[in-house]
N, C-alpha and C. Protein backbone atom coordinates (compact mmCIF):
# COMPACT_ATOMS: atom_id res chain seq x y z
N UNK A 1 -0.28 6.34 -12.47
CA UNK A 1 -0.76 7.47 -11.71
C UNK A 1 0.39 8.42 -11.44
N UNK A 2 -0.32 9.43 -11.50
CA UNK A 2 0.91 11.08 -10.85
C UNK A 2 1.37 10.67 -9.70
N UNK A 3 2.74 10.71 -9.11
CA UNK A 3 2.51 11.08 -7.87
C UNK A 3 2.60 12.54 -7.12
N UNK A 4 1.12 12.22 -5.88
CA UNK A 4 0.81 13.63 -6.08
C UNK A 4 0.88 13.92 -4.25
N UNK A 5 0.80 15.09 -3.66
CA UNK A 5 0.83 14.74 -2.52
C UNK A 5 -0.14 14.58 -1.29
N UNK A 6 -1.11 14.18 -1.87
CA UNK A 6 -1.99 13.21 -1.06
C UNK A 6 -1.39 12.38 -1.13
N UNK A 7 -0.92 11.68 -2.19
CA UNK A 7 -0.05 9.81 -2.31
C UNK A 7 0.85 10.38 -1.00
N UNK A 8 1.94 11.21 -1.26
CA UNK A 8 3.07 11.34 -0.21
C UNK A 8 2.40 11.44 1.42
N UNK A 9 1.14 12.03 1.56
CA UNK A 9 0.87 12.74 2.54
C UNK A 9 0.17 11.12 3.02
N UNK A 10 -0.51 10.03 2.58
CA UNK A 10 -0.61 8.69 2.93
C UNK A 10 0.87 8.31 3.32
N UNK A 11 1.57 8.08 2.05
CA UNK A 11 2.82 7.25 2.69
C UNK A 11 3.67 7.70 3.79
N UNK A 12 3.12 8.86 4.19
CA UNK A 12 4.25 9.33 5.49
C UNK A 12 3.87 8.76 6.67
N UNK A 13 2.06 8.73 6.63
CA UNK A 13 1.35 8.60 7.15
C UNK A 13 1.57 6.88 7.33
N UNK A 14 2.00 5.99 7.00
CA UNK A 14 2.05 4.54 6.49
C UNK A 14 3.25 3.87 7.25
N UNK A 15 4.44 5.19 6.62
CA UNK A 15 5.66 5.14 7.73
C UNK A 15 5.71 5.48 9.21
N UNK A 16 5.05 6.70 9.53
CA UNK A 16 4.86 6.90 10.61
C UNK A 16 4.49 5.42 11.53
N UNK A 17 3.77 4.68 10.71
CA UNK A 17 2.73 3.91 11.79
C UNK A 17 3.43 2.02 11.80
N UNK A 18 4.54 2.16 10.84
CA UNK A 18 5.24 1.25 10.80
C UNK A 18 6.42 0.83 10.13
N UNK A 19 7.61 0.53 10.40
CA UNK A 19 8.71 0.07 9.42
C UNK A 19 7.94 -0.11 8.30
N UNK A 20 8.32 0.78 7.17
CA UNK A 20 8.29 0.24 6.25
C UNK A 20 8.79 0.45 4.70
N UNK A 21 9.49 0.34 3.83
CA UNK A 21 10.96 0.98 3.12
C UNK A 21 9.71 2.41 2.46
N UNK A 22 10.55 3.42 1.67
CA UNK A 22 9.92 4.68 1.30
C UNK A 22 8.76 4.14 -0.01
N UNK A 23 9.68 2.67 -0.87
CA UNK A 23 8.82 2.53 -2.01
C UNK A 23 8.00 1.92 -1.57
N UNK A 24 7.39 1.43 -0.96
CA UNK A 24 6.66 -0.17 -0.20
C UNK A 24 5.49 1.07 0.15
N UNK A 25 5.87 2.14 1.10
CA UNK A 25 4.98 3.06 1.35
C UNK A 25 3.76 3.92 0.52
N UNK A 26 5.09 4.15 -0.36
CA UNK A 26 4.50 4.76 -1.85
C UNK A 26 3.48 3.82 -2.76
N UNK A 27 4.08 2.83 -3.03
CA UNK A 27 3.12 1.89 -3.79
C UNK A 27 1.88 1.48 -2.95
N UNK A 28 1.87 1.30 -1.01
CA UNK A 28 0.96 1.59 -0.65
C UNK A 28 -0.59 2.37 -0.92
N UNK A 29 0.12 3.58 -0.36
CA UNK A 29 -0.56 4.78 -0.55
C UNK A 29 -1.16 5.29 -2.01
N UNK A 30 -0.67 4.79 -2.82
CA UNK A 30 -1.06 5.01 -4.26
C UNK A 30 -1.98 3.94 -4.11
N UNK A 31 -2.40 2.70 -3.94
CA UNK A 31 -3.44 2.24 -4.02
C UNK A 31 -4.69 2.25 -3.13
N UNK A 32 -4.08 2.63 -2.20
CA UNK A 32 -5.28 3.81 -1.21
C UNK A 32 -5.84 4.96 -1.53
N UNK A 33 -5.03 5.89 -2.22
CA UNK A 33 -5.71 6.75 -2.71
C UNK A 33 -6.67 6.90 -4.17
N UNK A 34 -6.76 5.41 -4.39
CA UNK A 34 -7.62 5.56 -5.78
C UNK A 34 -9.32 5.95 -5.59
N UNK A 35 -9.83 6.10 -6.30
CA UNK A 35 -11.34 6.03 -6.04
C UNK A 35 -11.93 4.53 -5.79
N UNK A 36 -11.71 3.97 -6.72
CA UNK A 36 -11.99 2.74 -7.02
C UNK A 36 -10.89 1.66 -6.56
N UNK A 37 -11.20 1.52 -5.33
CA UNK A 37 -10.00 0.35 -4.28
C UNK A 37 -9.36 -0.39 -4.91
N UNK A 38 -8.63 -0.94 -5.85
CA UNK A 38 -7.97 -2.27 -6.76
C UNK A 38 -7.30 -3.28 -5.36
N UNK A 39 -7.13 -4.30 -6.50
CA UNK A 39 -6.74 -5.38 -5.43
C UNK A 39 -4.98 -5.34 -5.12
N UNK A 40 -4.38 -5.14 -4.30
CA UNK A 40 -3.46 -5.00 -4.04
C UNK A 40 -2.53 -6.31 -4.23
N UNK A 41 -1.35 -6.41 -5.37
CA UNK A 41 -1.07 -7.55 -5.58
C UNK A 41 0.67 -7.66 -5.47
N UNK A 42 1.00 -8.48 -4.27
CA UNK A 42 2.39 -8.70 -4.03
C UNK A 42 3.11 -9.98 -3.43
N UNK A 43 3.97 -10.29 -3.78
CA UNK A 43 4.73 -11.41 -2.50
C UNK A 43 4.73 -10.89 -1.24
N UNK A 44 5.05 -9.46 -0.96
CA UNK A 44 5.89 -9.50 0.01
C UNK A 44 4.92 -9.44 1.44
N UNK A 45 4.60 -10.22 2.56
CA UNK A 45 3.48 -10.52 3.44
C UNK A 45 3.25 -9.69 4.22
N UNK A 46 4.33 -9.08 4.89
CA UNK A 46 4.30 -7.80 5.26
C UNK A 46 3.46 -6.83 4.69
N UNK A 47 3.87 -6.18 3.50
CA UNK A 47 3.07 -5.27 2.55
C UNK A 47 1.91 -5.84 2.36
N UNK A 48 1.23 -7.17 2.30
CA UNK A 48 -0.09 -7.68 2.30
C UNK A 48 -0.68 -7.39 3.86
N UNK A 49 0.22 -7.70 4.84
CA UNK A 49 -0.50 -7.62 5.89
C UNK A 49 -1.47 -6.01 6.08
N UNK A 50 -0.45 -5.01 5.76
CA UNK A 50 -0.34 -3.48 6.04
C UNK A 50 -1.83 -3.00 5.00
N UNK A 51 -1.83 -3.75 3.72
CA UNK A 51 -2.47 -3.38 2.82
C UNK A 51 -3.98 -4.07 3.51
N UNK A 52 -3.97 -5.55 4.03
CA UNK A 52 -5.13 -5.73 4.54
C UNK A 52 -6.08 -4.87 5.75
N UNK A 53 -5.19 -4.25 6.26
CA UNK A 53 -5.20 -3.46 7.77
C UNK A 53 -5.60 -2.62 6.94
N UNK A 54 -5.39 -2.01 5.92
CA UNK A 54 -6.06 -0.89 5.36
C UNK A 54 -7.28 -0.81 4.83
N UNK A 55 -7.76 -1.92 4.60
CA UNK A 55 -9.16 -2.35 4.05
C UNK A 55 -8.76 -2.75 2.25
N UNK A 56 -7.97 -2.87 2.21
CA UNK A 56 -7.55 -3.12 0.52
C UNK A 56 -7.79 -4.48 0.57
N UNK A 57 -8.43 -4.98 -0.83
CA UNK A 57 -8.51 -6.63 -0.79
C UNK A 57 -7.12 -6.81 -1.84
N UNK A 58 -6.31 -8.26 -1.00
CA UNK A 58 -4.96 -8.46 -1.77
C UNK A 58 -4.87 -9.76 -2.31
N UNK A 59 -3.97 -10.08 -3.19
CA UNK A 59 -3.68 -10.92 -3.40
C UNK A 59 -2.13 -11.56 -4.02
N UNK A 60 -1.48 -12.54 -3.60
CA UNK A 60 -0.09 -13.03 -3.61
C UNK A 60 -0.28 -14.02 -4.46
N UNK A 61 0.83 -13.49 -5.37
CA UNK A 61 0.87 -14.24 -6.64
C UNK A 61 1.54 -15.57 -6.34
N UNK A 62 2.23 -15.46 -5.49
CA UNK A 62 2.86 -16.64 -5.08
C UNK A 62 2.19 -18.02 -4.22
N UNK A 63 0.98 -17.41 -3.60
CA UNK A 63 -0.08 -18.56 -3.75
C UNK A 63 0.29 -18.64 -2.02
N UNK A 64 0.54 -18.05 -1.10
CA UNK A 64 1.02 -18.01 0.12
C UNK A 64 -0.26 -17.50 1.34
């Protein structure tokens, strides 16, 4: 995907509302802004937590 600034205008929006690094935000917000919700897929639990709070369904490859 482009990044476009709706993506930016989420991830500021992402930071604003919690620690969280600029890329972590970005890769956020890019999967928020899709049409079609995808499953959000990471280790890091934090970024799962943030992504669940968002209504994104996730999943950790690491089995956690």
């Amino acid at each position: 995907m482009e990044l476009s600034t709706t993506i930016l205008l989420i991830s500021m929006d992402v930071i604003a509302a919690t620690y969280v690094t600029t890329l972590d935000a970005i890769q956020l917000a890019t999967a928020l802004s899709m049409l079609e919700k995808p499953v959000f897929v990471c280790s890091d639990q934090k970024l799962l937590g943030l992504a669940r709070d968002r209504g994104l369904s996730t999943l950790d490859p690491g089995g956690r």
